[in-house]
PDB file of N, CA and C in Angstrom:
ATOM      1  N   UNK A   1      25.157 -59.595  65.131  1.00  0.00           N
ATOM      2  CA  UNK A   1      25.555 -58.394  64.446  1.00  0.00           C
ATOM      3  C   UNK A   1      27.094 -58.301  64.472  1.00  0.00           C
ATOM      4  N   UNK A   2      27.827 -57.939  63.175  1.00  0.00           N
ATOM      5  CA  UNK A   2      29.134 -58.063  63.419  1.00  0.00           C
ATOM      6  C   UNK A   2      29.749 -56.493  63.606  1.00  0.00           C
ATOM      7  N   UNK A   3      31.107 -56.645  64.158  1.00  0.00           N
ATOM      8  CA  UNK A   3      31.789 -55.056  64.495  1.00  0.00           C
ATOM      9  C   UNK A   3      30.934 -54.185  63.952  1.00  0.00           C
ATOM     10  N   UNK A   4      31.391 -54.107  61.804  1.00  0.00           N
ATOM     11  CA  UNK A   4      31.002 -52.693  61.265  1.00  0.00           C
ATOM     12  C   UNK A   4      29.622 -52.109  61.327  1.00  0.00           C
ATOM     13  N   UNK A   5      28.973 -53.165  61.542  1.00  0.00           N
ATOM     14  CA  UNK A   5      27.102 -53.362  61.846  1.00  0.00           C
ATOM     15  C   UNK A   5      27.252 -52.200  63.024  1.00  0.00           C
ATOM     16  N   UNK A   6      27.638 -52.625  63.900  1.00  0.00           N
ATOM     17  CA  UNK A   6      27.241 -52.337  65.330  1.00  0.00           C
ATOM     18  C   UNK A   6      28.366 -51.037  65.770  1.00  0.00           C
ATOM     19  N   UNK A   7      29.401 -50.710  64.700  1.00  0.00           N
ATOM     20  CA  UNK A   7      30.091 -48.821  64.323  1.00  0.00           C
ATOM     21  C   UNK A   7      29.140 -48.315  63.710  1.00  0.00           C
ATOM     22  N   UNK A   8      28.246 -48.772  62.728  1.00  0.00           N
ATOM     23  CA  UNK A   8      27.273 -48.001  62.294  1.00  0.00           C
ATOM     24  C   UNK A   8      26.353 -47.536  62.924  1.00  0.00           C
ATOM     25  N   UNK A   9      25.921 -47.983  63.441  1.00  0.00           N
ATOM     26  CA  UNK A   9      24.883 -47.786  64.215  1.00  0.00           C
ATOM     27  C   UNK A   9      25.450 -46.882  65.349  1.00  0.00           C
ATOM     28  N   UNK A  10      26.552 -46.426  66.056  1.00  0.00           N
ATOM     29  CA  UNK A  10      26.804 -46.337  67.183  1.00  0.00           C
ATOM     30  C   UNK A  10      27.096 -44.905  66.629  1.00  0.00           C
ATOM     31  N   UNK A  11      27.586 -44.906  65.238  1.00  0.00           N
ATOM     32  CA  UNK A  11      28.108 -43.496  64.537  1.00  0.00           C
ATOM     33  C   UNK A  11      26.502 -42.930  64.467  1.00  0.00           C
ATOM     34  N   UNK A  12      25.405 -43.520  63.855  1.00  0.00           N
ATOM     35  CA  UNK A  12      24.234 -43.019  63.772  1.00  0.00           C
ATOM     36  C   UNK A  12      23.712 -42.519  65.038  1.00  0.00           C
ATOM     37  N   UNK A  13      24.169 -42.880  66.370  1.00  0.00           N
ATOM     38  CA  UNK A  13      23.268 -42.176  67.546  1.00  0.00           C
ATOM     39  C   UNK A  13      24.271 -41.156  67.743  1.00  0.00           C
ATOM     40  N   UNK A  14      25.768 -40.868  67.222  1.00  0.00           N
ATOM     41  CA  UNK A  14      26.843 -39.920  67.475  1.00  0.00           C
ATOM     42  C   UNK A  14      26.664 -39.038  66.219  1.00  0.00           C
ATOM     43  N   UNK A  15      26.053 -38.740  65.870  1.00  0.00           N
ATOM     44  CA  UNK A  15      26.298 -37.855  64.016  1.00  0.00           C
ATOM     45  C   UNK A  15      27.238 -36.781  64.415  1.00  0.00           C
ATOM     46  N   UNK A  16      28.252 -36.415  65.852  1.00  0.00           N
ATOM     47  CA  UNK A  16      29.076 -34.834  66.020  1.00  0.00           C
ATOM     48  C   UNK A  16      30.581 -35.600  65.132  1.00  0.00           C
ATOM     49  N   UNK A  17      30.664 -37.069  65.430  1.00  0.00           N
ATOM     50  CA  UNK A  17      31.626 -37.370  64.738  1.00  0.00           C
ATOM     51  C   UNK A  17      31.747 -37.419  63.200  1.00  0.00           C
ATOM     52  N   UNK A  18      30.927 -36.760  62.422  1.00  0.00           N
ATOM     53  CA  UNK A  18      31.025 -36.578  61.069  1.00  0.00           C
ATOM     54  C   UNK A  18      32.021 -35.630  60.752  1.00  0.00           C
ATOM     55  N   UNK A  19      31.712 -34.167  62.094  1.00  0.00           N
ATOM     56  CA  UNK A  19      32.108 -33.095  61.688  1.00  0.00           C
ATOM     57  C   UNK A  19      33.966 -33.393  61.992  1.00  0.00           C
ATOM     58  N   UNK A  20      34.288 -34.384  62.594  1.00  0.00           N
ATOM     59  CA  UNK A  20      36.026 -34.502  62.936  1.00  0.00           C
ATOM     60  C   UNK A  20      36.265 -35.272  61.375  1.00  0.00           C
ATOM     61  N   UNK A  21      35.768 -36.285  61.261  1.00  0.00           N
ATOM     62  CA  UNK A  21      36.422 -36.858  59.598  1.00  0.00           C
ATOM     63  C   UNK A  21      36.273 -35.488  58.770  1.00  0.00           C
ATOM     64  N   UNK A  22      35.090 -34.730  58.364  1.00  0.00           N
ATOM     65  CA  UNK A  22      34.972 -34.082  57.267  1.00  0.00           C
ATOM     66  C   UNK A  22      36.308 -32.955  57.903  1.00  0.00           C
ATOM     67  N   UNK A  23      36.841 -32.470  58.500  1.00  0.00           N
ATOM     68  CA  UNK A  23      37.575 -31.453  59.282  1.00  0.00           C
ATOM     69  C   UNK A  23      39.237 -31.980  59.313  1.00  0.00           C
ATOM     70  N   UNK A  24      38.980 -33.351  58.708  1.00  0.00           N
ATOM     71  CA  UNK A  24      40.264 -34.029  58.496  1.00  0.00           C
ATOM     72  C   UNK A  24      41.169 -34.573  60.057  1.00  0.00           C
ATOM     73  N   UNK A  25      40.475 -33.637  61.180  1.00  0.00           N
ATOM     74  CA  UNK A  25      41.065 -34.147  62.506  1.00  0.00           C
ATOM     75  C   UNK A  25      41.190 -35.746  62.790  1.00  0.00           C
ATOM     76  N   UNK A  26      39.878 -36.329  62.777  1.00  0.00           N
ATOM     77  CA  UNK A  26      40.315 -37.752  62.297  1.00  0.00           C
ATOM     78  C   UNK A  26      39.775 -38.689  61.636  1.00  0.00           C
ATOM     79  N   UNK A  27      40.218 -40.105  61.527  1.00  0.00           N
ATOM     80  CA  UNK A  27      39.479 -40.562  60.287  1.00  0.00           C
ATOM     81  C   UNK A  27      38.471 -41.639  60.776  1.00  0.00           C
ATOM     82  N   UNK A  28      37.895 -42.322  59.719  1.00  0.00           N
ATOM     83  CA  UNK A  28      36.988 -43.366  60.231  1.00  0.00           C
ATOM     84  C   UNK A  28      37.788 -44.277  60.513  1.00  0.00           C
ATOM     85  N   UNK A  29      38.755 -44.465  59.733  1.00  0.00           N
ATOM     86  CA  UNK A  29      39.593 -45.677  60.680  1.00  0.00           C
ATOM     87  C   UNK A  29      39.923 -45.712  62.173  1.00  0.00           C
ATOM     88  N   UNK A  30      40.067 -44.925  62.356  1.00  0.00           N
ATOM     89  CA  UNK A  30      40.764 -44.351  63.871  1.00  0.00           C
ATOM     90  C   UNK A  30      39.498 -44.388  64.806  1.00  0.00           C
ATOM     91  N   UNK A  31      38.248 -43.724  64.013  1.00  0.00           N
ATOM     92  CA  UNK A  31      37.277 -44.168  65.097  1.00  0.00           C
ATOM     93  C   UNK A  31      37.038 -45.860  65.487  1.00  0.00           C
ATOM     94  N   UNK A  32      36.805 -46.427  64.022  1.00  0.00           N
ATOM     95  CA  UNK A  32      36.622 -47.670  64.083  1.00  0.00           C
ATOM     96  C   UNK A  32      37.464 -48.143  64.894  1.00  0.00           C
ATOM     97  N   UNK A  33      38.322 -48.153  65.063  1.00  0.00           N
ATOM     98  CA  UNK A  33      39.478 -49.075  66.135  1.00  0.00           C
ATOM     99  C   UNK A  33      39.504 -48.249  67.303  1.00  0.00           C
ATOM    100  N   UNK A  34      38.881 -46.838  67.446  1.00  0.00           N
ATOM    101  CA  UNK A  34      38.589 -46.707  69.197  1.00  0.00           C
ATOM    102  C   UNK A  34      37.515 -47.728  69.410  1.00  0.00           C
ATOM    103  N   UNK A  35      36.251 -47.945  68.898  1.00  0.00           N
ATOM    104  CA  UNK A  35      34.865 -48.470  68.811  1.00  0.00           C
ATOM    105  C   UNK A  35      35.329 -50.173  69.289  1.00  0.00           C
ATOM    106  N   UNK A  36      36.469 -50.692  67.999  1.00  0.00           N
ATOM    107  CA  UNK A  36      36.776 -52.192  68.335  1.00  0.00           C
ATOM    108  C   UNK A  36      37.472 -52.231  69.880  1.00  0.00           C
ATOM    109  N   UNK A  37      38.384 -51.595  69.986  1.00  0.00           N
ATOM    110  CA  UNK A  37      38.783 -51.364  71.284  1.00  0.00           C
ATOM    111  C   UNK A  37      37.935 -50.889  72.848  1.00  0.00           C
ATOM    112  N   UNK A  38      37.666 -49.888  72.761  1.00  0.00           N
ATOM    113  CA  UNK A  38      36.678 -49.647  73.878  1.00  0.00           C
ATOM    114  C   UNK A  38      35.641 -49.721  73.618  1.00  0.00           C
ATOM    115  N   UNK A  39      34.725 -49.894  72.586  1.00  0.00           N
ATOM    116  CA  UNK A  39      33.120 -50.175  72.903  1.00  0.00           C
ATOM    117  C   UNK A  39      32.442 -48.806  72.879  1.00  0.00           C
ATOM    118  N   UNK A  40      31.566 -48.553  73.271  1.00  0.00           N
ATOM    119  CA  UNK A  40      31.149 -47.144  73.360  1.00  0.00           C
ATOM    120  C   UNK A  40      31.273 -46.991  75.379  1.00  0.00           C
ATOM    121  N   UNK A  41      32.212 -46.932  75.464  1.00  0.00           N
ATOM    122  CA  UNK A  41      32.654 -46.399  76.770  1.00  0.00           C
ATOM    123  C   UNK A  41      32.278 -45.147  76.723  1.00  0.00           C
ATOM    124  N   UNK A  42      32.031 -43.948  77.732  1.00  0.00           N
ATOM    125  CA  UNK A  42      31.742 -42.820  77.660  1.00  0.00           C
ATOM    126  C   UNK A  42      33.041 -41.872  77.782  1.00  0.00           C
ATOM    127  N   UNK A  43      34.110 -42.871  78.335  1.00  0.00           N
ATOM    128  CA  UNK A  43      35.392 -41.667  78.903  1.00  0.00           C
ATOM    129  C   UNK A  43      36.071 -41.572  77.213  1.00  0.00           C
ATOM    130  N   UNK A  44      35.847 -42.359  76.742  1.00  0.00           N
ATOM    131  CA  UNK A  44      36.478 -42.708  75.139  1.00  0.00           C
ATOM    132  C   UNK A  44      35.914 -41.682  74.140  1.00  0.00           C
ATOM    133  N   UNK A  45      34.711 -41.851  74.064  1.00  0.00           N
ATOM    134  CA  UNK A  45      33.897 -40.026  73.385  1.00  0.00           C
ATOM    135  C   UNK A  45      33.438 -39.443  73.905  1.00  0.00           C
ATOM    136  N   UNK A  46      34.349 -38.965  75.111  1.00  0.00           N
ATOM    137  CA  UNK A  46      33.492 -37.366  75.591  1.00  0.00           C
ATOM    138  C   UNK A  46      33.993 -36.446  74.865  1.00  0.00           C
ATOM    139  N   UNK A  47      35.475 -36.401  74.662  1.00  0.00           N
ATOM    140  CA  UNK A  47      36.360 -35.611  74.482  1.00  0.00           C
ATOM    141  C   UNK A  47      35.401 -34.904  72.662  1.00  0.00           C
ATOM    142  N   UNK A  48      35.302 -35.676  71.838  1.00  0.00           N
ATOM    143  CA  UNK A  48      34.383 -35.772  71.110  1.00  0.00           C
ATOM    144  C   UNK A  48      33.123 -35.428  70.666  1.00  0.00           C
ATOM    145  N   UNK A  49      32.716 -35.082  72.153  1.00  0.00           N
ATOM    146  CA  UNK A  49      31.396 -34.843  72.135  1.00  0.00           C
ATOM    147  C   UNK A  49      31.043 -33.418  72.902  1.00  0.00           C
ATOM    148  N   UNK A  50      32.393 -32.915  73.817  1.00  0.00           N
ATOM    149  CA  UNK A  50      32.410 -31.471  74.544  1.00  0.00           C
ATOM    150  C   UNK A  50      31.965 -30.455  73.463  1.00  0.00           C
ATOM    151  N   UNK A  51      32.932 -30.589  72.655  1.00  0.00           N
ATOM    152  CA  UNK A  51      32.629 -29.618  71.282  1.00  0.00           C
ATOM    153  C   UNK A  51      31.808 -28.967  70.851  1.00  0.00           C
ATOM    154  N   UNK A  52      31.281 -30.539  70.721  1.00  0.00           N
ATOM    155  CA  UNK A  52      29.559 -30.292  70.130  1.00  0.00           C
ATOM    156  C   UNK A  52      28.527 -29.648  70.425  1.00  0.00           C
ATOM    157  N   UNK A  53      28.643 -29.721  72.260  1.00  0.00           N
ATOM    158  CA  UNK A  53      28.034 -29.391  73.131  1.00  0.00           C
ATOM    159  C   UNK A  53      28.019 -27.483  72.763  1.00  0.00           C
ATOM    160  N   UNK A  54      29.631 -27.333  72.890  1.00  0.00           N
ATOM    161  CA  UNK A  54      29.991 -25.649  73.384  1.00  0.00           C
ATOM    162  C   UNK A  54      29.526 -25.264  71.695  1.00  0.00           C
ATOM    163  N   UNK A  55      29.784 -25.940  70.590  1.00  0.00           N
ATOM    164  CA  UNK A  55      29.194 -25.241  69.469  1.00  0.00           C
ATOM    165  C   UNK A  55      27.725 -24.995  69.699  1.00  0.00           C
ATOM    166  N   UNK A  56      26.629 -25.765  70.173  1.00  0.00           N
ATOM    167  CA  UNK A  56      25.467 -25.935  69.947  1.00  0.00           C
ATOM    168  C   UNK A  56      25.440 -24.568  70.815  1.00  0.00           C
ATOM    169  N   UNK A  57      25.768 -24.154  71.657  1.00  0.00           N
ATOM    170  CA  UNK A  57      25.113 -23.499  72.207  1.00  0.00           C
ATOM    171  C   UNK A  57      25.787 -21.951  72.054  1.00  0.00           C
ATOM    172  N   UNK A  58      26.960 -22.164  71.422  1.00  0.00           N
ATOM    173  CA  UNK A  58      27.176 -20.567  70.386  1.00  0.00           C
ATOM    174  C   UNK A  58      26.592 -20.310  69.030  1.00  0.00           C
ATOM    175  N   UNK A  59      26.337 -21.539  68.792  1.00  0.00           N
ATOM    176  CA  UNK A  59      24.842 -21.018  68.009  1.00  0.00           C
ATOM    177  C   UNK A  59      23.667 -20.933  67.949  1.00  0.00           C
ATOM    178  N   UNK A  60      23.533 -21.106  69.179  1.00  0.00           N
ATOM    179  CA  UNK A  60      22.100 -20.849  69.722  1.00  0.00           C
ATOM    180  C   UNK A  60      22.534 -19.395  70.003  1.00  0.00           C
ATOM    181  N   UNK A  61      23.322 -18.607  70.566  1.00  0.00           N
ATOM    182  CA  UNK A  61      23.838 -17.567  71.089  1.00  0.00           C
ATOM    183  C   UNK A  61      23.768 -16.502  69.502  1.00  0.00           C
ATOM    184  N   UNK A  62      24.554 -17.199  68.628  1.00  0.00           N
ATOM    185  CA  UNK A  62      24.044 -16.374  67.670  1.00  0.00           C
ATOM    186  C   UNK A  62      23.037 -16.048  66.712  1.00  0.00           C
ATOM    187  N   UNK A  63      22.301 -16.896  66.935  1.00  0.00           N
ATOM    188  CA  UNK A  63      21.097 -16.498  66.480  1.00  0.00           C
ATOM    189  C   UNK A  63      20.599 -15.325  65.712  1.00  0.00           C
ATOM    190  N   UNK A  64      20.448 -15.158  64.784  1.00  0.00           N
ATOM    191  CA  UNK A  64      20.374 -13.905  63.903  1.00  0.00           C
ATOM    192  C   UNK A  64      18.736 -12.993  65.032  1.00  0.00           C
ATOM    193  N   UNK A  65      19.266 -11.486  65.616  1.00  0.00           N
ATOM    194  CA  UNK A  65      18.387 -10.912  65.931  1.00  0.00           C
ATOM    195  C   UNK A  65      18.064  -9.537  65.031  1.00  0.00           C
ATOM    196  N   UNK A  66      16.911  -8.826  65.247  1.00  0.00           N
ATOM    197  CA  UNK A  66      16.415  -8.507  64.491  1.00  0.00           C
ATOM    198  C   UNK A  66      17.740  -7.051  64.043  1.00  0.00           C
ATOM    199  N   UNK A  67      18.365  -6.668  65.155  1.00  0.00           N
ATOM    200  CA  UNK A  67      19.441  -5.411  65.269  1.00  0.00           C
ATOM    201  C   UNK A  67      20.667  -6.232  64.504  1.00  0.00           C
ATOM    202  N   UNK A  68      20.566  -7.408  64.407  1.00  0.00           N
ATOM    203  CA  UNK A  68      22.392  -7.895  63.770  1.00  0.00           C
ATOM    204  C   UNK A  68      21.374  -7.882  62.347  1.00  0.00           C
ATOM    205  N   UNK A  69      20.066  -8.448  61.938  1.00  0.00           N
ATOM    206  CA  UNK A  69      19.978  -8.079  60.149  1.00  0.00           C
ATOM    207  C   UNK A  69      19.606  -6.975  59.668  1.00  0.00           C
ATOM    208  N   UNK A  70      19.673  -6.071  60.870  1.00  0.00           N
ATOM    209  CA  UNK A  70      19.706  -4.508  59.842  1.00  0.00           C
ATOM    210  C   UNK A  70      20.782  -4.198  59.893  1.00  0.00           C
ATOM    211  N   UNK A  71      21.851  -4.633  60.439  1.00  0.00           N
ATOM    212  CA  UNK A  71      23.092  -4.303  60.854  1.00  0.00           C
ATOM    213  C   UNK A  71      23.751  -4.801  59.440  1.00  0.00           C
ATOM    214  N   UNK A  72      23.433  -5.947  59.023  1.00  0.00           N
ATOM    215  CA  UNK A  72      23.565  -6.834  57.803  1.00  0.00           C
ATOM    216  C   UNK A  72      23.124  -5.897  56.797  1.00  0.00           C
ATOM    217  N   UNK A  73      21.700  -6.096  56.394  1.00  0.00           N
ATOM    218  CA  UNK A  73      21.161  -4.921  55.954  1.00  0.00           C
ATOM    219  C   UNK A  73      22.118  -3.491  55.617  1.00  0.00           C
ATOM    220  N   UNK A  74      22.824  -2.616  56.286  1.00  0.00           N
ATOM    221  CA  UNK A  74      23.702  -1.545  56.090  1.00  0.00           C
ATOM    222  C   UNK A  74      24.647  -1.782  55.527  1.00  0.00           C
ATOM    223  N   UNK A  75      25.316  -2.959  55.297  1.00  0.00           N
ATOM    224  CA  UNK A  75      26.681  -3.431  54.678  1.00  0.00           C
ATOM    225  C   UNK A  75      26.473  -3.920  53.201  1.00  0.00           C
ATOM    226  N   UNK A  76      25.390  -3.887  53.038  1.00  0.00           N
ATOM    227  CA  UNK A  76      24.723  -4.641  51.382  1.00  0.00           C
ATOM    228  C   UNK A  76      25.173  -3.386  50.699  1.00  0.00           C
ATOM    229  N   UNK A  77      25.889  -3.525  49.566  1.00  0.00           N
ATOM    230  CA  UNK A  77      25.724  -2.695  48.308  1.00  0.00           C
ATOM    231  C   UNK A  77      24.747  -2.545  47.691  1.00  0.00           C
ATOM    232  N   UNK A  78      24.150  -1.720  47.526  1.00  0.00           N
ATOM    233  CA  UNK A  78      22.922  -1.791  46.651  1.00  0.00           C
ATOM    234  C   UNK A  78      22.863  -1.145  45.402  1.00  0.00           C
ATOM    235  N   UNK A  79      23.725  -1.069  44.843  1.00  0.00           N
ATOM    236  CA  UNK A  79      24.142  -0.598  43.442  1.00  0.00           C
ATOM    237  C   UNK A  79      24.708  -1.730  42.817  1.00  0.00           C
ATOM    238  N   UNK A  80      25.678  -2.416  43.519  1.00  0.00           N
ATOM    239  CA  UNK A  80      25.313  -4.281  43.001  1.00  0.00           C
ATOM    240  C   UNK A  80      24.374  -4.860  42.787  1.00  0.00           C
ATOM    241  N   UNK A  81      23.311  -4.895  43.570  1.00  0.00           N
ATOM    242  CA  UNK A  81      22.391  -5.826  43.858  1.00  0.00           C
ATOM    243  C   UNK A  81      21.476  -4.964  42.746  1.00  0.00           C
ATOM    244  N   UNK A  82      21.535  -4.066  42.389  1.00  0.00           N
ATOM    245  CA  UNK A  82      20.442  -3.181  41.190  1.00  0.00           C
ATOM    246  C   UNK A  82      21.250  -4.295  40.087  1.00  0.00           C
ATOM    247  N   UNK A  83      22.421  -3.985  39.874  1.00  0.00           N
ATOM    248  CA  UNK A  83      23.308  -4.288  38.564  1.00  0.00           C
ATOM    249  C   UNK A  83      22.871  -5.735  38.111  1.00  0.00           C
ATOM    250  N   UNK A  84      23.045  -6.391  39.447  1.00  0.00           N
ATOM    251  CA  UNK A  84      23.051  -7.730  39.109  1.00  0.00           C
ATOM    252  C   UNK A  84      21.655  -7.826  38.703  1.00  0.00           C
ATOM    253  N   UNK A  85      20.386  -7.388  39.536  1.00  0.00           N
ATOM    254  CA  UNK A  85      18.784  -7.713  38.977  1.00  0.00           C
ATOM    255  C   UNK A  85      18.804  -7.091  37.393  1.00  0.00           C
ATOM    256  N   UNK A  86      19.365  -6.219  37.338  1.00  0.00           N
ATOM    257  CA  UNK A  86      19.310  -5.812  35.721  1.00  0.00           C
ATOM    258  C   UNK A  86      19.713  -6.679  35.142  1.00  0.00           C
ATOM    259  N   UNK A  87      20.885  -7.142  35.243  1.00  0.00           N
ATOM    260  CA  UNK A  87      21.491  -8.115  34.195  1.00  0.00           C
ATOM    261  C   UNK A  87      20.387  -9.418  33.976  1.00  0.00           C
ATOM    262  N   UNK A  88      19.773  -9.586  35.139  1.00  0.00           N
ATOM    263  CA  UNK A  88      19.030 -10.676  34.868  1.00  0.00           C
ATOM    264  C   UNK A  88      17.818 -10.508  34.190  1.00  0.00           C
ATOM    265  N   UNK A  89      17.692  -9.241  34.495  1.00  0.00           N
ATOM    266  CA  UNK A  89      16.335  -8.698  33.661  1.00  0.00           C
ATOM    267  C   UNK A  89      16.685  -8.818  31.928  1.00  0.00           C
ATOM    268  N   UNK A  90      17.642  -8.707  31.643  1.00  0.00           N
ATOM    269  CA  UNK A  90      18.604  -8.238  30.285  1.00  0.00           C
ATOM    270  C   UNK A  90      18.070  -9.703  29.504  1.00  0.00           C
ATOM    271  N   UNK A  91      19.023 -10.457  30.495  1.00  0.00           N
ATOM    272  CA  UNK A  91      19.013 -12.144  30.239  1.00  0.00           C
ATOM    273  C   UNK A  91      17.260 -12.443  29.893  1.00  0.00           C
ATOM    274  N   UNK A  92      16.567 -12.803  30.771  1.00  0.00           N
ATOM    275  CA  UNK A  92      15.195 -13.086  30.465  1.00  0.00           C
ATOM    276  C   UNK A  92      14.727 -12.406  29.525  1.00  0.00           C
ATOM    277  N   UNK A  93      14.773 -11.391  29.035  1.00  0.00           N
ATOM    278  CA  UNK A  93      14.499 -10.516  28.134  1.00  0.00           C
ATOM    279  C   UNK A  93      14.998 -11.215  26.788  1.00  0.00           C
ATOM    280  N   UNK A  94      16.251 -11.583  26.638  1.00  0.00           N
ATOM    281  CA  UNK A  94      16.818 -12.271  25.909  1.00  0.00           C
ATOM    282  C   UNK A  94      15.901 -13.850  25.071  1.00  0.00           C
ATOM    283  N   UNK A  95      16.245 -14.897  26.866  1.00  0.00           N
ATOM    284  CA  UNK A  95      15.413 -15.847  26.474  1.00  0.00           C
ATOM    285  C   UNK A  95      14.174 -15.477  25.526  1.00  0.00           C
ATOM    286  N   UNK A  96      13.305 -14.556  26.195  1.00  0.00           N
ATOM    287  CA  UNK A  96      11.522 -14.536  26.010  1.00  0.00           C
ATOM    288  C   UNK A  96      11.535 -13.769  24.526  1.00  0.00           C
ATOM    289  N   UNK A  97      12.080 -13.273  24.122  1.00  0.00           N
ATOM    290  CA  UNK A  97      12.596 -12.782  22.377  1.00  0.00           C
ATOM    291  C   UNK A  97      12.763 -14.075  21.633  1.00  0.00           C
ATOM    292  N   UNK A  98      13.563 -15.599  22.354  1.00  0.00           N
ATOM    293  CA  UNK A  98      14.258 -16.403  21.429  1.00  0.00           C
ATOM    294  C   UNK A  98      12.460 -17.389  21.577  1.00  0.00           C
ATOM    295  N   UNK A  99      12.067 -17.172  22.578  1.00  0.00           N
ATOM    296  CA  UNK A  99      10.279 -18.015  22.324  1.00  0.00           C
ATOM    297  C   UNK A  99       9.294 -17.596  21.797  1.00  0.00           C
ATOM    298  N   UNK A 100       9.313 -16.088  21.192  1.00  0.00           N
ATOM    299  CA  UNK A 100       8.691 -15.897  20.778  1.00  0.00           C
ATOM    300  C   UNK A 100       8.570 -15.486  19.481  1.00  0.00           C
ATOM    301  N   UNK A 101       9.922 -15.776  18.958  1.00  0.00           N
ATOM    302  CA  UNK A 101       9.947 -15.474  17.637  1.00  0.00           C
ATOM    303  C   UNK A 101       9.702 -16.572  16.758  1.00  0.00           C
ATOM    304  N   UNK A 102      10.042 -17.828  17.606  1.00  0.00           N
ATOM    305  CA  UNK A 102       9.635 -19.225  16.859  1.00  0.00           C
ATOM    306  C   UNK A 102       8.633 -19.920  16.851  1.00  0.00           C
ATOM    307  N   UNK A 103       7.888 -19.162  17.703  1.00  0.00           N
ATOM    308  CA  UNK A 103       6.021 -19.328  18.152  1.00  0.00           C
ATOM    309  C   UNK A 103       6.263 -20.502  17.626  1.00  0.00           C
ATOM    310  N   UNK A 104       7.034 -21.640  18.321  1.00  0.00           N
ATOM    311  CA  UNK A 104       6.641 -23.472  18.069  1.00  0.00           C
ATOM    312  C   UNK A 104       6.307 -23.730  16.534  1.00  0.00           C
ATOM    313  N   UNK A 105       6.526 -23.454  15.683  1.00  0.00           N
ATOM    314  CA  UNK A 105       5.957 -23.497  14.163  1.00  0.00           C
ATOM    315  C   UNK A 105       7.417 -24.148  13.693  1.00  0.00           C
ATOM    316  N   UNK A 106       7.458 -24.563  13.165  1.00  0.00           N
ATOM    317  CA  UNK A 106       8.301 -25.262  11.465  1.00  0.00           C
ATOM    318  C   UNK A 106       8.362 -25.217  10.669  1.00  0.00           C
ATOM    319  N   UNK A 107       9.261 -25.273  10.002  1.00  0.00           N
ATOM    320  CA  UNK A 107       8.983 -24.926   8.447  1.00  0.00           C
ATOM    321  C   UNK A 107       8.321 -26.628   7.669  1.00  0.00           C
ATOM    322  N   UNK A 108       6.969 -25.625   6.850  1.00  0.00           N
ATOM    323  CA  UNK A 108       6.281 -26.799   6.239  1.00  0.00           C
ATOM    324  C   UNK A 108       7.790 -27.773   5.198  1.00  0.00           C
ATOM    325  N   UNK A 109       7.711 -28.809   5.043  1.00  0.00           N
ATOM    326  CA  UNK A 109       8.342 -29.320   4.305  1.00  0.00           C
ATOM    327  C   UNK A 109       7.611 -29.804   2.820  1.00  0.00           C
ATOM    328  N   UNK A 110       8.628 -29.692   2.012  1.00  0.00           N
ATOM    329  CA  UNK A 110       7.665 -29.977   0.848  1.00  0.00           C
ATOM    330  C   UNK A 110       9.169 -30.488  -0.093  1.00  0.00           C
ATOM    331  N   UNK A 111       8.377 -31.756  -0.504  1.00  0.00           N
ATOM    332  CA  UNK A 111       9.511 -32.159  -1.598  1.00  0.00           C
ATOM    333  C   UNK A 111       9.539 -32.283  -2.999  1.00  0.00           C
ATOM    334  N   UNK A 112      10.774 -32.295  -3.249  1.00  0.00           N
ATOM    335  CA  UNK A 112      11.453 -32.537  -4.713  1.00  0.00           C
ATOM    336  C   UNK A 112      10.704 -32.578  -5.717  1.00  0.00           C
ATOM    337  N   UNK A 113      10.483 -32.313  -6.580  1.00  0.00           N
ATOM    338  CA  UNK A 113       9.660 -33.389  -7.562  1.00  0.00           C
ATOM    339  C   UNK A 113      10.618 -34.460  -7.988  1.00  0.00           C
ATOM    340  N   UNK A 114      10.174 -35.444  -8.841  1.00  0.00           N
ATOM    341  CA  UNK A 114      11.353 -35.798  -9.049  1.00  0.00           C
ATOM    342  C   UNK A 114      12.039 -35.767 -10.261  1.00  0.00           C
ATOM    343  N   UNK A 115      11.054 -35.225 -11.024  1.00  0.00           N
ATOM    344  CA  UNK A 115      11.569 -34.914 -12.940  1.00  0.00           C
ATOM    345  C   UNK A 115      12.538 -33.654 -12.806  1.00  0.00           C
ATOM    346  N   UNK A 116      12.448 -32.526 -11.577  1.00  0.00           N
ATOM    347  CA  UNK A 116      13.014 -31.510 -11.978  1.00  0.00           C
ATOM    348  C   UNK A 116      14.762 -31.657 -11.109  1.00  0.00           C
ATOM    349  N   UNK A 117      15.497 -31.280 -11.779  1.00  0.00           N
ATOM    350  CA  UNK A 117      17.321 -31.639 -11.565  1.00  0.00           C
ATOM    351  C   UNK A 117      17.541 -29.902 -11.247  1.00  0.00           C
ATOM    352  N   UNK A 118      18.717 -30.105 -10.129  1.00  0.00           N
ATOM    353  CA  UNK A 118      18.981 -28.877 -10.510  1.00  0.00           C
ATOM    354  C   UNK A 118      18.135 -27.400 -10.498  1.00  0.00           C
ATOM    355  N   UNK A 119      17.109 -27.250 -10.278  1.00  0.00           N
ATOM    356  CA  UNK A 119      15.987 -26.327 -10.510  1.00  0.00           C
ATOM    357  C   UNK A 119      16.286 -26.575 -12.175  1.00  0.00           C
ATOM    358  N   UNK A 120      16.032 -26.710 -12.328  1.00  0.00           N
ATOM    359  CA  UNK A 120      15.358 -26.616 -13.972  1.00  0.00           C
ATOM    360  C   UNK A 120      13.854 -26.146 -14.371  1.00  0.00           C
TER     361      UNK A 120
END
């Protein structure tokens, strides 16, 4: 198995290091050449991996309970949320007028004769 084989794989049992590239902190290059350099040493990604740890478990902490979504709940406008279902009501209303006026039909076609020019 060569190096990038065996960063892949090492990134696949680490997925916290996605969130430092996408976050711009650092890049895959930079991992890759910790990886060529130390190997998966543990003193090399802890630092890396603390994070992850203290996030996981402030969001376990926040956890939506039932007093923070009524709490949520009280902050909703609900004169928006009417406006906006109307408008959509408006809209569909719209569509279901444009299907049913064309009830799938065509206009029969019928042609020319060919003696007559012009309507004559």
């Amino acid at each position: 198995m060569d190096k990038m084989t065996e960063f892949k794989e090492f990134v696949k049992e680490k997925p916290e290091l996605i969130r430092y590239v996408k976050s711009g902190e650092m890049s895959w290059q930079k991992f890759y050449e910790l990886f060529d350099l130390y190997g998966t040493k543990e003193e090399v990604w802890k630092p890396y991996q603390k994070e992850t740890k203290v996030e996981e478990k402030t969001k376990e902490a926040s956890a939506f309970g039932v007093g923070e979504i009524l709490g949520w709940l009280k902050t909703v406008d609900l004169d928006s949320v009417q406006n906006g279902i109307s408008s959509m009501q408006r809209v569909l209303g719209v569509l279901q007028d444009f299907g049913t006026k064309e009830d799938g039909k065509t206009p029969e076609y019928k042609p020319r004769p060919l003696y007559k020019h012009f309507e004559d």
